[in-house]
PDB file of N, CA and C in Angstrom:
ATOM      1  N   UNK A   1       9.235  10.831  -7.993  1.00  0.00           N
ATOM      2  CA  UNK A   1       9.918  11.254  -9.180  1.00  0.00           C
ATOM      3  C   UNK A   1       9.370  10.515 -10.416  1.00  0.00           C
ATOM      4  N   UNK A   2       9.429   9.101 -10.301  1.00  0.00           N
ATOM      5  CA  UNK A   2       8.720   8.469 -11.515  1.00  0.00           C
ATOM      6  C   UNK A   2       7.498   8.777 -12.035  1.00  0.00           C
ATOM      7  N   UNK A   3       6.554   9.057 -10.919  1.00  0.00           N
ATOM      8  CA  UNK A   3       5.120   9.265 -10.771  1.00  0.00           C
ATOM      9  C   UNK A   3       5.090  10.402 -11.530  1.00  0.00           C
ATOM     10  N   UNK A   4       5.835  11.885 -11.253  1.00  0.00           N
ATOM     11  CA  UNK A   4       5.257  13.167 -12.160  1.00  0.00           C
ATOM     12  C   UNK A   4       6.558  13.030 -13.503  1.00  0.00           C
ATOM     13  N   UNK A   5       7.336  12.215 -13.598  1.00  0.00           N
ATOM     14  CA  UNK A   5       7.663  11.846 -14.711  1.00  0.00           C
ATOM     15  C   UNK A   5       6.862  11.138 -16.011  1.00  0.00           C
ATOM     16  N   UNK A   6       6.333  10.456 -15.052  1.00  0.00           N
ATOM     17  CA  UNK A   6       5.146   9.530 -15.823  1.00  0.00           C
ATOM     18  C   UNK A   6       3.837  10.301 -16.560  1.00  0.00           C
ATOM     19  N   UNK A   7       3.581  11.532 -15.451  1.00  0.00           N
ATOM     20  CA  UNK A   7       2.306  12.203 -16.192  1.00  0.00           C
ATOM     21  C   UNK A   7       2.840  13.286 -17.087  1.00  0.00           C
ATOM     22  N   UNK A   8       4.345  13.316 -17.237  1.00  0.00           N
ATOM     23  CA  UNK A   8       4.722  14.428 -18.153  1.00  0.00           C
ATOM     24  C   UNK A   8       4.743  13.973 -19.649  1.00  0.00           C
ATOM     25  N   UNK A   9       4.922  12.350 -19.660  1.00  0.00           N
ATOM     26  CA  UNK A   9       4.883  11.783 -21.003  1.00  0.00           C
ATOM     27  C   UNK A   9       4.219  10.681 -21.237  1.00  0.00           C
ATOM     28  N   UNK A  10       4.172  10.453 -22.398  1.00  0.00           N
ATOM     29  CA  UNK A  10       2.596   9.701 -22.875  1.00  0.00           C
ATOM     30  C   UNK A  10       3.724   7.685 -23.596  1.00  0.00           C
ATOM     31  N   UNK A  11       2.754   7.106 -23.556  1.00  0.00           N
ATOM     32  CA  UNK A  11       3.597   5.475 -23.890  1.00  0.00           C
ATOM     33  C   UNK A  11       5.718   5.547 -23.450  1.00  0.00           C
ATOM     34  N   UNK A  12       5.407   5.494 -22.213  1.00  0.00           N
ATOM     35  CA  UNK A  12       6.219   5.325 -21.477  1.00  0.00           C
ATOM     36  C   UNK A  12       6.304   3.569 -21.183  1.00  0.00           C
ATOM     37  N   UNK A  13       7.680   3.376 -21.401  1.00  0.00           N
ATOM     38  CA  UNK A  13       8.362   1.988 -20.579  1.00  0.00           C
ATOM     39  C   UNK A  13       9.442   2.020 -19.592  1.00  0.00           C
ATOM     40  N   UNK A  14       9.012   1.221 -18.289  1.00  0.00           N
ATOM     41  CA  UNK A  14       9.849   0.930 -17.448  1.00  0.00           C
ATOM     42  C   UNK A  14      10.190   0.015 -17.604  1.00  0.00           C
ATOM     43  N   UNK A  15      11.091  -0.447 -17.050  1.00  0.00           N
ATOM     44  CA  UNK A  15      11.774  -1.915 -16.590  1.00  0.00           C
ATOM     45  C   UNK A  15      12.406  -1.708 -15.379  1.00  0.00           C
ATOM     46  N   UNK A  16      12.299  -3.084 -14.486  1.00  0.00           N
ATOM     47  CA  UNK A  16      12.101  -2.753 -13.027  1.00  0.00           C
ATOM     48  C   UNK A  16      13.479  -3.936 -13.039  1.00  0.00           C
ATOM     49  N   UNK A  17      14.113  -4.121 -12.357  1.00  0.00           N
ATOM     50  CA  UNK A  17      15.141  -5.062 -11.860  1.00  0.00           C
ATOM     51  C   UNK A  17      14.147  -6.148 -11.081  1.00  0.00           C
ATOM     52  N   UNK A  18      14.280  -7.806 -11.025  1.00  0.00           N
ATOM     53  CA  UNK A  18      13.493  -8.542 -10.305  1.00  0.00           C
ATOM     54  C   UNK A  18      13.645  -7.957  -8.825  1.00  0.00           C
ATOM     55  N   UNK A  19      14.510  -7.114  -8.110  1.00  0.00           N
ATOM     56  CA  UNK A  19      15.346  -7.180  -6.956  1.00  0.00           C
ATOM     57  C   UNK A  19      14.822  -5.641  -6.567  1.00  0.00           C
ATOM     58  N   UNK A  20      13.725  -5.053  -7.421  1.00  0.00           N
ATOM     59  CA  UNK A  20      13.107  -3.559  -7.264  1.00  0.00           C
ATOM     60  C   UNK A  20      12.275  -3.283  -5.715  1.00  0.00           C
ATOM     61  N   UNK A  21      12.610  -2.727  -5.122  1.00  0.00           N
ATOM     62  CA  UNK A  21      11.081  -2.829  -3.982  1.00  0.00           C
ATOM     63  C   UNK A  21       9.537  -2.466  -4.383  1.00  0.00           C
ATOM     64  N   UNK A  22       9.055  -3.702  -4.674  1.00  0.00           N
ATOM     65  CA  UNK A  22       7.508  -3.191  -5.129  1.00  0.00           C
ATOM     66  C   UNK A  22       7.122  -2.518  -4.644  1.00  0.00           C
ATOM     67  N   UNK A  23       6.781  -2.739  -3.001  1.00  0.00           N
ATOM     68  CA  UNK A  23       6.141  -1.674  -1.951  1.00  0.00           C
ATOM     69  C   UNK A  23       6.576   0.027  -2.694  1.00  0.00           C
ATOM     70  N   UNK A  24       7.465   0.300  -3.293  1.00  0.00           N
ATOM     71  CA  UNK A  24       7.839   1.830  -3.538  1.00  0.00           C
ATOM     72  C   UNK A  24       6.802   1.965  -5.168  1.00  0.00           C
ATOM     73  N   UNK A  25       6.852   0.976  -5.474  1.00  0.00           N
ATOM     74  CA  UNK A  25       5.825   1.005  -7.067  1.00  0.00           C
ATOM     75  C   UNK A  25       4.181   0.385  -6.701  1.00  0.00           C
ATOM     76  N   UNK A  26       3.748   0.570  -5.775  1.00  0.00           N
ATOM     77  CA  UNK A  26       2.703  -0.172  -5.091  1.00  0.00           C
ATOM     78  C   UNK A  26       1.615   0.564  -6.119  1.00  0.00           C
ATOM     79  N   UNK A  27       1.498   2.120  -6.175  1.00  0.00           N
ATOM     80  CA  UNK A  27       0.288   2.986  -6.942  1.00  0.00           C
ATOM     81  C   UNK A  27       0.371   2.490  -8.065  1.00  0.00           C
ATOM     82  N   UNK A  28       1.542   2.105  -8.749  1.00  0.00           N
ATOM     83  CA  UNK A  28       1.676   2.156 -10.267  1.00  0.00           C
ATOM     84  C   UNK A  28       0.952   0.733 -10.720  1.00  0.00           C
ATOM     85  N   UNK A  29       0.778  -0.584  -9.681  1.00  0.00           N
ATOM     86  CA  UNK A  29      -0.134  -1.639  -9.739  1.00  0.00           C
ATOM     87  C   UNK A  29      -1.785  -1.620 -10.114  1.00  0.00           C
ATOM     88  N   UNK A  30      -1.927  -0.161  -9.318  1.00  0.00           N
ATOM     89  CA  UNK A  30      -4.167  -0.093  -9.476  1.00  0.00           C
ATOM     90  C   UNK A  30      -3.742   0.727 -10.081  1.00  0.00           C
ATOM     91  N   UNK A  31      -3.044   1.412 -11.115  1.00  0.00           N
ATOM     92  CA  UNK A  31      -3.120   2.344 -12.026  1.00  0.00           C
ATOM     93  C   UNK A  31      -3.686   1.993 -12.868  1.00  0.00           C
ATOM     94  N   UNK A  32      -5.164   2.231 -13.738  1.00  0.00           N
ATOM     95  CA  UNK A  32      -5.227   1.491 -14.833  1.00  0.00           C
ATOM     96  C   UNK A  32      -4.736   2.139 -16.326  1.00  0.00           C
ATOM     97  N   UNK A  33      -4.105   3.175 -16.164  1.00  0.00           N
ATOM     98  CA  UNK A  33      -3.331   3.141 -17.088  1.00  0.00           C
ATOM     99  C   UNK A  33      -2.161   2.855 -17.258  1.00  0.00           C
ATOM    100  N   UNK A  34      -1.943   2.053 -16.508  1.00  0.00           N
ATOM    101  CA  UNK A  34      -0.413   1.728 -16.644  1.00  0.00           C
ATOM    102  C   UNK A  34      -0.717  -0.124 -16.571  1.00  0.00           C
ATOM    103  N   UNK A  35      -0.089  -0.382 -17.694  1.00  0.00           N
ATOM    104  CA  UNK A  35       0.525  -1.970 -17.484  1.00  0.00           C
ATOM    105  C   UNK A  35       1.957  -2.662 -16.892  1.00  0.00           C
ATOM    106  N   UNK A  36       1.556  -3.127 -16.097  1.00  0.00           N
ATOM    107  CA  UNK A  36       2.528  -3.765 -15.385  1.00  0.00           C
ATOM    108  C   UNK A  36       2.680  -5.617 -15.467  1.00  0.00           C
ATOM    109  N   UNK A  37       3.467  -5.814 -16.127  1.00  0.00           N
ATOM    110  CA  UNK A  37       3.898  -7.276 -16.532  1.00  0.00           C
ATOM    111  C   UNK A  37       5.104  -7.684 -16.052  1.00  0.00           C
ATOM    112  N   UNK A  38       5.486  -8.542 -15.695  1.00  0.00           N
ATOM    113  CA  UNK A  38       6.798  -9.838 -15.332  1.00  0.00           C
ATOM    114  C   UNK A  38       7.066 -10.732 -16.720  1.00  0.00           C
ATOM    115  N   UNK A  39       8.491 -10.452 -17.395  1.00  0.00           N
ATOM    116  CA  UNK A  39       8.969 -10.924 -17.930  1.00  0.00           C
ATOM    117  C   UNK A  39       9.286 -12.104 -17.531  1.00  0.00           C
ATOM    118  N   UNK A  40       9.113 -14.067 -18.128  1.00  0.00           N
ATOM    119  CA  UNK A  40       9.501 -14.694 -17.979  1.00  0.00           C
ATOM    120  C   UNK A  40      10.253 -15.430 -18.625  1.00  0.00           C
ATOM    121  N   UNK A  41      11.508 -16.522 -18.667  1.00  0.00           N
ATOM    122  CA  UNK A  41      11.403 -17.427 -19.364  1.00  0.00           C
ATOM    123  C   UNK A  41      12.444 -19.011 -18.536  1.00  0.00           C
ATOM    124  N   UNK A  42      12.210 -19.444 -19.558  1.00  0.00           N
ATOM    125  CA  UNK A  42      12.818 -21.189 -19.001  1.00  0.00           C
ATOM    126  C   UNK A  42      14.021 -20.510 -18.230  1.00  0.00           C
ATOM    127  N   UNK A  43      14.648 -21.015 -17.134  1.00  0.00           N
ATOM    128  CA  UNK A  43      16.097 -21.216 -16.709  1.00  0.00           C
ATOM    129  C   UNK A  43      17.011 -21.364 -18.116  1.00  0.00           C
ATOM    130  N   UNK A  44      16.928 -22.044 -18.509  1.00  0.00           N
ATOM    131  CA  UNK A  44      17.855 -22.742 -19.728  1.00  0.00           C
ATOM    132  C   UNK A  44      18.231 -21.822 -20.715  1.00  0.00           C
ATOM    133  N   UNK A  45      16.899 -21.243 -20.904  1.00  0.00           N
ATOM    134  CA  UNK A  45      17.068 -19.728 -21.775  1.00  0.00           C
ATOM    135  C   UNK A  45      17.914 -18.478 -21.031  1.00  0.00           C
ATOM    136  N   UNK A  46      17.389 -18.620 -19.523  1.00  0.00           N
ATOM    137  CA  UNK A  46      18.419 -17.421 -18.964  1.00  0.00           C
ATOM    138  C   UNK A  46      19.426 -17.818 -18.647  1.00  0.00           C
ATOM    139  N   UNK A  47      20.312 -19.222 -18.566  1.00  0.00           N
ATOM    140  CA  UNK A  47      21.381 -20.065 -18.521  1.00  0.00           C
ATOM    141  C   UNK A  47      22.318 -18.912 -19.897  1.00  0.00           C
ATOM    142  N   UNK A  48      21.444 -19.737 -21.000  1.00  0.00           N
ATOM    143  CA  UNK A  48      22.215 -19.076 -22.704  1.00  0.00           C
ATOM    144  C   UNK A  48      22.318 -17.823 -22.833  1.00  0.00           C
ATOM    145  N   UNK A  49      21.868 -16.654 -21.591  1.00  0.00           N
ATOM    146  CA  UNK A  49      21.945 -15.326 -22.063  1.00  0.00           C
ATOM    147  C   UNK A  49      22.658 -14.684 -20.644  1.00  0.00           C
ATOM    148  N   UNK A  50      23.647 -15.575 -20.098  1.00  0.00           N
ATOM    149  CA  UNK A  50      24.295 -15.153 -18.175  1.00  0.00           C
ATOM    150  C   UNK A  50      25.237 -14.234 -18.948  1.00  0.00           C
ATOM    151  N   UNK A  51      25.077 -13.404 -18.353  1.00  0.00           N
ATOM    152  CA  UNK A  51      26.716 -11.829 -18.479  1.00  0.00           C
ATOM    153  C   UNK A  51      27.259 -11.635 -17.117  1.00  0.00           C
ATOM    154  N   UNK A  52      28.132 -11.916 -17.175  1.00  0.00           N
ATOM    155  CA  UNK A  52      28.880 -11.451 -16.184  1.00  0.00           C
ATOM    156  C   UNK A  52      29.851 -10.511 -16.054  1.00  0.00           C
ATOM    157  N   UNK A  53      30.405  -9.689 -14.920  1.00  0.00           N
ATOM    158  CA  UNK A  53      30.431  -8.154 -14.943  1.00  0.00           C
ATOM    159  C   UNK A  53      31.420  -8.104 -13.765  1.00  0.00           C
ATOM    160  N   UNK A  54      32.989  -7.237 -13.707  1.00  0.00           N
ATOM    161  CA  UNK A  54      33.316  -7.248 -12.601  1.00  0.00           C
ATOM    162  C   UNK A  54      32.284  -6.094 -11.694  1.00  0.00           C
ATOM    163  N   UNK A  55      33.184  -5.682 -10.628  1.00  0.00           N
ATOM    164  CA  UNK A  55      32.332  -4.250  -9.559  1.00  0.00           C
ATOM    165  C   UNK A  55      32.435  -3.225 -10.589  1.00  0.00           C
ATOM    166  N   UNK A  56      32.887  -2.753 -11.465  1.00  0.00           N
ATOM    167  CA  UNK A  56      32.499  -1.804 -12.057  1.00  0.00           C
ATOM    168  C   UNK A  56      31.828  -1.720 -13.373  1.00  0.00           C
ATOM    169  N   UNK A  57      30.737  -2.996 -13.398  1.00  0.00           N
ATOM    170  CA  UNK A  57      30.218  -3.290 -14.650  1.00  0.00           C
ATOM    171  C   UNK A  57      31.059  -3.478 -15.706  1.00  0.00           C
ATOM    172  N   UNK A  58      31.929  -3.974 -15.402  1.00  0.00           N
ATOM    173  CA  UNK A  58      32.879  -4.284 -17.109  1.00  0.00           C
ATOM    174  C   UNK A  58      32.193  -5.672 -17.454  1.00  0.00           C
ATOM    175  N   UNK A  59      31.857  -5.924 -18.659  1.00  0.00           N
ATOM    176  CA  UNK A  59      31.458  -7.329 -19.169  1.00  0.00           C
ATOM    177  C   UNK A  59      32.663  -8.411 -18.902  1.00  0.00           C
ATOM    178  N   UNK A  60      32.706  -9.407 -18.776  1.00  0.00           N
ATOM    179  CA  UNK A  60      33.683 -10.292 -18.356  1.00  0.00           C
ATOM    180  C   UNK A  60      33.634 -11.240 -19.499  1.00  0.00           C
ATOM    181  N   UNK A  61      34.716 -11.739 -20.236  1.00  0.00           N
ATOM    182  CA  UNK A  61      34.348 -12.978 -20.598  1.00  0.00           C
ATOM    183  C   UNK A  61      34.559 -14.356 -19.585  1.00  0.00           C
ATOM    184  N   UNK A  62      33.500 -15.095 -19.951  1.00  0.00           N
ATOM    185  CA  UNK A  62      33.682 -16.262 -18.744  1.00  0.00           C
ATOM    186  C   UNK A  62      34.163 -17.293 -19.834  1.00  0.00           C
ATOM    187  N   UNK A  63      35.073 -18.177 -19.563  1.00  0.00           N
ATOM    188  CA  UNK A  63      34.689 -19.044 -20.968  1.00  0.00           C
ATOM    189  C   UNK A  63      33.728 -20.255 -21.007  1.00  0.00           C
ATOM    190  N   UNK A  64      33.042 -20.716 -21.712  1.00  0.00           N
ATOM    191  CA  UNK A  64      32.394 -21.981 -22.274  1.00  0.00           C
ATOM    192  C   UNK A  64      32.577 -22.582 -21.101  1.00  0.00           C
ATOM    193  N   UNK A  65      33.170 -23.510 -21.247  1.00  0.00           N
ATOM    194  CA  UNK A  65      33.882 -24.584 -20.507  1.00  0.00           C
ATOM    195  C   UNK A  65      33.579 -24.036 -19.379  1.00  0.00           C
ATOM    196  N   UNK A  66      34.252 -23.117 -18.584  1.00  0.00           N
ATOM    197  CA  UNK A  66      33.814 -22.705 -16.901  1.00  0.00           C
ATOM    198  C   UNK A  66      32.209 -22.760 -16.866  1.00  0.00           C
ATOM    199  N   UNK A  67      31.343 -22.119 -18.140  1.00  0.00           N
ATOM    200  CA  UNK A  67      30.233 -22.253 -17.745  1.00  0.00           C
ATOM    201  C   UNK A  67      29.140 -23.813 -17.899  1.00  0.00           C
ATOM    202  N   UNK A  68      29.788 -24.561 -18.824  1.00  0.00           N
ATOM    203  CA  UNK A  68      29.070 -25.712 -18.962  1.00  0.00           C
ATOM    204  C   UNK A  68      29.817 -26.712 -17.437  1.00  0.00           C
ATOM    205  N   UNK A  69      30.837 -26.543 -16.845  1.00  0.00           N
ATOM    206  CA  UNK A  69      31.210 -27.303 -16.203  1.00  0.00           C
ATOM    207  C   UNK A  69      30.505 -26.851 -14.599  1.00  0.00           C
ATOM    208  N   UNK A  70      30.043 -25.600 -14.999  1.00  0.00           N
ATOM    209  CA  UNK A  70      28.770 -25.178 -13.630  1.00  0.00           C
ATOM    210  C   UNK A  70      27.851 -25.214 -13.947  1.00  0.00           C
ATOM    211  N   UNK A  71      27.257 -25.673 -14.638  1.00  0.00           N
ATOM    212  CA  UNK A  71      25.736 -24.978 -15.656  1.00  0.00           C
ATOM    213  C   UNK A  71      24.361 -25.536 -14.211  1.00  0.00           C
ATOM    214  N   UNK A  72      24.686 -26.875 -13.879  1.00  0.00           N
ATOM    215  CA  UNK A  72      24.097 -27.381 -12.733  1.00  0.00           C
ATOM    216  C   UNK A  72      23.584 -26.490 -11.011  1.00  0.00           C
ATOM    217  N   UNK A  73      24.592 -25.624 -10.953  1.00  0.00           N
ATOM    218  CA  UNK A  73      24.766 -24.761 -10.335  1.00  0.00           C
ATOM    219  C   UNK A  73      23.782 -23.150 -10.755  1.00  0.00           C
ATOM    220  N   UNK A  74      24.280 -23.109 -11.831  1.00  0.00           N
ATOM    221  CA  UNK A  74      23.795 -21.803 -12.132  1.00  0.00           C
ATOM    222  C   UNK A  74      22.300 -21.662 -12.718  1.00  0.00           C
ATOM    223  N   UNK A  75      21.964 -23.036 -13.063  1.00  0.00           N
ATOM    224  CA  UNK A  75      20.492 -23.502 -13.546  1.00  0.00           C
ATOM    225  C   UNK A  75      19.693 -23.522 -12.215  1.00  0.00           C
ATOM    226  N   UNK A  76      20.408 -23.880 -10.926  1.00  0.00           N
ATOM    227  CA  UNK A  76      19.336 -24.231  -9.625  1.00  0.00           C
ATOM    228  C   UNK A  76      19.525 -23.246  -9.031  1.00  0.00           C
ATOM    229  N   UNK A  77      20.335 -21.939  -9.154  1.00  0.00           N
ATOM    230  CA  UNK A  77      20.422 -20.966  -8.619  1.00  0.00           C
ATOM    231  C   UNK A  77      19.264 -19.876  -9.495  1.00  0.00           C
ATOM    232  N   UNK A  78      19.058 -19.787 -10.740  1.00  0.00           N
ATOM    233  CA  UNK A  78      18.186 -18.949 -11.216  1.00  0.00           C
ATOM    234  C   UNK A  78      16.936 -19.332 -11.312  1.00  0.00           C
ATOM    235  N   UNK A  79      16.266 -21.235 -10.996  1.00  0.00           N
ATOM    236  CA  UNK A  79      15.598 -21.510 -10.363  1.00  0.00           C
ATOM    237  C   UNK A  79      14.704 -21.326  -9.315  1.00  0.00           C
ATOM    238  N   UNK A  80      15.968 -21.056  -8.473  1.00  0.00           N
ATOM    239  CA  UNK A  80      15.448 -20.523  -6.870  1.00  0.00           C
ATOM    240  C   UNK A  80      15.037 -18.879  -7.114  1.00  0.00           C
ATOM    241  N   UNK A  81      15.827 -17.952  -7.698  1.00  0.00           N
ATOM    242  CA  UNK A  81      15.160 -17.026  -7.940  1.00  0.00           C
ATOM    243  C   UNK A  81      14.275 -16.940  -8.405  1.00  0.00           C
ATOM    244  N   UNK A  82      13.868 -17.391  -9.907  1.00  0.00           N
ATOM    245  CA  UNK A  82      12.659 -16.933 -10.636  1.00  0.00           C
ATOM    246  C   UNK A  82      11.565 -17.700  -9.767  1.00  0.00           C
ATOM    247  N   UNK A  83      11.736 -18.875  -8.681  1.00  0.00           N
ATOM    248  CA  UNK A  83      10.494 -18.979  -7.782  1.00  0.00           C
ATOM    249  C   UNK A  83      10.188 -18.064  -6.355  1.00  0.00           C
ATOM    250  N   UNK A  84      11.190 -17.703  -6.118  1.00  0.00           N
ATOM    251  CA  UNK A  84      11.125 -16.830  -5.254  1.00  0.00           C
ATOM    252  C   UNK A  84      10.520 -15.256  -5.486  1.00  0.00           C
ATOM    253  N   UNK A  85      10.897 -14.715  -6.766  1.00  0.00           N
ATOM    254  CA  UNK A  85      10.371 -13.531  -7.205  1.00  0.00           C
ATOM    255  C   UNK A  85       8.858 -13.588  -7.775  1.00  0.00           C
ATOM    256  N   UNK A  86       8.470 -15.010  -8.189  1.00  0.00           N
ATOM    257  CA  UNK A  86       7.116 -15.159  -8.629  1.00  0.00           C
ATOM    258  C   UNK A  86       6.555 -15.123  -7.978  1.00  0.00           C
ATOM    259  N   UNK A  87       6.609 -15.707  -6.772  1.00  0.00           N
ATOM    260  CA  UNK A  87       5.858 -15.314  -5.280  1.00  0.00           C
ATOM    261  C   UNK A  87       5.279 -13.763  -5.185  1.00  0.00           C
ATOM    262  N   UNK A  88       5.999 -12.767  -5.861  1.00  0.00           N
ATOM    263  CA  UNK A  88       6.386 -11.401  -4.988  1.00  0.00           C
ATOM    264  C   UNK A  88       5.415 -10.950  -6.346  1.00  0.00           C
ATOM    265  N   UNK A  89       5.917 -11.406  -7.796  1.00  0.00           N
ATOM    266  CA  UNK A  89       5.095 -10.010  -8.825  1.00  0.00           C
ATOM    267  C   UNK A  89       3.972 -11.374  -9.075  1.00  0.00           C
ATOM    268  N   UNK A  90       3.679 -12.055  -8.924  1.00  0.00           N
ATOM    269  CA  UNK A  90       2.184 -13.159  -9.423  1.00  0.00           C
ATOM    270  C   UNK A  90       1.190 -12.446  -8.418  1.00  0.00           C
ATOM    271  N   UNK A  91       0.783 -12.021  -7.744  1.00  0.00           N
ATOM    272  CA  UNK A  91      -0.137 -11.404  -7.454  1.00  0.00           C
ATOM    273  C   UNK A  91      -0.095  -9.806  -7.603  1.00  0.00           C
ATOM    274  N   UNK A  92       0.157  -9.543  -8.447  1.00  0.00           N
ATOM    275  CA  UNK A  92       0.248  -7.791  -8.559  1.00  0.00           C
ATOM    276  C   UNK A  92       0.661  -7.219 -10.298  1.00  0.00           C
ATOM    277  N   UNK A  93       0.862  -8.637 -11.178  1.00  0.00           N
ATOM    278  CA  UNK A  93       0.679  -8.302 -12.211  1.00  0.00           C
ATOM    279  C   UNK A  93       0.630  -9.760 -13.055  1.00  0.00           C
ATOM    280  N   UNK A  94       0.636  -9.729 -14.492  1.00  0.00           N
ATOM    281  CA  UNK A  94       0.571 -10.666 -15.549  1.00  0.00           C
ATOM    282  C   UNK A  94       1.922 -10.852 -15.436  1.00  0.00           C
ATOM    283  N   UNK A  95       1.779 -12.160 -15.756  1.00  0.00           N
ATOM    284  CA  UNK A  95       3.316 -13.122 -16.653  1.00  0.00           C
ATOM    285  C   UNK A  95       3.574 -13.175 -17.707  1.00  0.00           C
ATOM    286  N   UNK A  96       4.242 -12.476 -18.719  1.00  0.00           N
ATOM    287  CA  UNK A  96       4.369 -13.229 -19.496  1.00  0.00           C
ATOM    288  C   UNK A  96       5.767 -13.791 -20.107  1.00  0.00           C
ATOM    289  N   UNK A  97       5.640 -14.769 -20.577  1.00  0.00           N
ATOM    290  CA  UNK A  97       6.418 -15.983 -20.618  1.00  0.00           C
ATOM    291  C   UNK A  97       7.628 -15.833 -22.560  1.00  0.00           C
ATOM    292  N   UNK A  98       8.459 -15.106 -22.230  1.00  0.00           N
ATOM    293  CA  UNK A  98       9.477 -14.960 -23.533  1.00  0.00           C
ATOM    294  C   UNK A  98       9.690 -16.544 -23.706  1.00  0.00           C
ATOM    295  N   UNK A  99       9.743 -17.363 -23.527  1.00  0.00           N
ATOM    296  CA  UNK A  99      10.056 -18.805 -24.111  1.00  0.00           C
ATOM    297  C   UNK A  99      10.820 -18.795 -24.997  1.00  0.00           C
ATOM    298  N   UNK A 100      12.292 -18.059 -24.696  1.00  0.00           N
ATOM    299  CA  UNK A 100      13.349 -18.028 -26.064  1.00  0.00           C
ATOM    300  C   UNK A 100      12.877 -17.596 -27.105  1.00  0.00           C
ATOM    301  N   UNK A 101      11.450 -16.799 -27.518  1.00  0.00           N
ATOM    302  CA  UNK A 101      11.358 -15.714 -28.441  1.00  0.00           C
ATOM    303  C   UNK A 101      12.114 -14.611 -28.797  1.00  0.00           C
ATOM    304  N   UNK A 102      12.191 -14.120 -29.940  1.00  0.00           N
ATOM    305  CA  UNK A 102      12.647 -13.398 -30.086  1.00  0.00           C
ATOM    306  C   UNK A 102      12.359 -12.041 -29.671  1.00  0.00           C
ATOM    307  N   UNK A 103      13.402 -10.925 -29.597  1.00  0.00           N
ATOM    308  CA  UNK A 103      12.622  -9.885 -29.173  1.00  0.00           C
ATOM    309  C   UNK A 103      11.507  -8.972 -29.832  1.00  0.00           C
ATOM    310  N   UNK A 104      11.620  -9.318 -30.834  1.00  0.00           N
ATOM    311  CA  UNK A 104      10.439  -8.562 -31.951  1.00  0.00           C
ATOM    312  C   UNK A 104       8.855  -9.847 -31.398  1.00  0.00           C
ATOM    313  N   UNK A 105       9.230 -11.217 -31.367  1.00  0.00           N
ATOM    314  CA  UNK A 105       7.880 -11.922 -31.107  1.00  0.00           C
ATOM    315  C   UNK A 105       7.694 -11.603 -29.925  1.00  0.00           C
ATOM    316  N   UNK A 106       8.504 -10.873 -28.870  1.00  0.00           N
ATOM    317  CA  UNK A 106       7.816 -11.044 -27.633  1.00  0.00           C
ATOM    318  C   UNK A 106       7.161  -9.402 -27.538  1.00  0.00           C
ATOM    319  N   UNK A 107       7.567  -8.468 -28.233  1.00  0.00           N
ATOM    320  CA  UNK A 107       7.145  -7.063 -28.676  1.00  0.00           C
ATOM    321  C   UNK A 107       5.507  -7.341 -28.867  1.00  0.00           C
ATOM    322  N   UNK A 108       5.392  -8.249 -30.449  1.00  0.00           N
ATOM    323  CA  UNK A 108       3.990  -8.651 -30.667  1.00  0.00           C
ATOM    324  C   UNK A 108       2.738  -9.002 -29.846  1.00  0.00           C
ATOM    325  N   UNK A 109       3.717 -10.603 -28.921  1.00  0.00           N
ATOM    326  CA  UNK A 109       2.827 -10.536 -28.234  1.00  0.00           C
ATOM    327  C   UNK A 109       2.320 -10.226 -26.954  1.00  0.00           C
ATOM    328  N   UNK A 110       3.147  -8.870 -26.290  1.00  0.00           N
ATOM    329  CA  UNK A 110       2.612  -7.965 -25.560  1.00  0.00           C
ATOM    330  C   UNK A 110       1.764  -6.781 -26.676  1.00  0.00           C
ATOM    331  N   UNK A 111       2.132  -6.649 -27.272  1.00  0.00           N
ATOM    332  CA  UNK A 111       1.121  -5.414 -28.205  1.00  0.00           C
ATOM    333  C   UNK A 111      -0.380  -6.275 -28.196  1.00  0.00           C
ATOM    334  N   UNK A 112       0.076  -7.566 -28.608  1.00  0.00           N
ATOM    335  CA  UNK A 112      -1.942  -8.096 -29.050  1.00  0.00           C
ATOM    336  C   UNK A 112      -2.232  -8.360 -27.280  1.00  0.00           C
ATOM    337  N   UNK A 113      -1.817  -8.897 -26.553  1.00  0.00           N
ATOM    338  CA  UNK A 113      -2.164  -9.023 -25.499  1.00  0.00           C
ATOM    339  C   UNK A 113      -3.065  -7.872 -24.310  1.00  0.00           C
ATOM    340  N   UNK A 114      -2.011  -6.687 -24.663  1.00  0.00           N
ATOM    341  CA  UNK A 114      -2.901  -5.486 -23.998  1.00  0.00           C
ATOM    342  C   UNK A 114      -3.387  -4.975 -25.095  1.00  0.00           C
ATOM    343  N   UNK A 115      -3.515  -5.048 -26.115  1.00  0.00           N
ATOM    344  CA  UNK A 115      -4.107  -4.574 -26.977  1.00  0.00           C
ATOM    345  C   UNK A 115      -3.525  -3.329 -27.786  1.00  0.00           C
ATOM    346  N   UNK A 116      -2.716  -2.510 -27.964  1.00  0.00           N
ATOM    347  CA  UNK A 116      -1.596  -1.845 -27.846  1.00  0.00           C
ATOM    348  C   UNK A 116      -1.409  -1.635 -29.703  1.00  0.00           C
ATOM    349  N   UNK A 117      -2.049  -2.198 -30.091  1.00  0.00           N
ATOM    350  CA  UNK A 117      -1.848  -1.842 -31.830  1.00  0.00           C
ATOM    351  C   UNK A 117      -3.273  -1.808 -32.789  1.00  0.00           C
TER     352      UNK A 117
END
């Protein structure tokens, strides 16, 4: 479905969940028209941007306090993920690294990076 979606339109963006099965996006890797990148950044940065959601996606407020009084927890838990998932997209595409940029600087520097402007 993605695949003849993809050839029906031209500067197309996906975004994949870290938790996506690559094996099902395996073609879209030697595609060379298609770029495929891994969004990164510090724990600390994805610490300052946690949403939380009951089962039916409602946003939750958590307060402050509950979260600074776990922050230890929730810092070595997104830890373990973002090393565990680097394992999985570091050989099958580029990193690049949001470092608490903004979203317009991290726009830029994927545009100069693939070249894109």
């Amino acid at each position: 479905m993605i695949s003849s979606w993809i050839q029906e339109k031209e500067n197309v963006v996906i975004a994949l969940s870290p938790i996506a099965y690559l094996d099902a996006y395996e073609d879209f890797f030697e595609d060379s028209d298609i770029i495929c990148f891994d969004l990164t950044d510090r724990v600390e940065n994805i610490f300052k941007r946690l949403e939380f959601t009951d089962d039916n996606d409602n946003l939750l407020h958590i307060p402050q306090s509950y979260l600074n009084k776990h922050k230890a927890y929730y810092i070595r838990e997104t830890q373990a993920d973002f090393d565990y998932f680097h394992t999985l997209y570091a050989s099958k595409m580029d990193s690049i690294s949001m470092d608490g940029k903004s979203l317009d600087k991290i726009i830029e520097d994927i545009c100069k990076k693939y070249k894109l402007v």
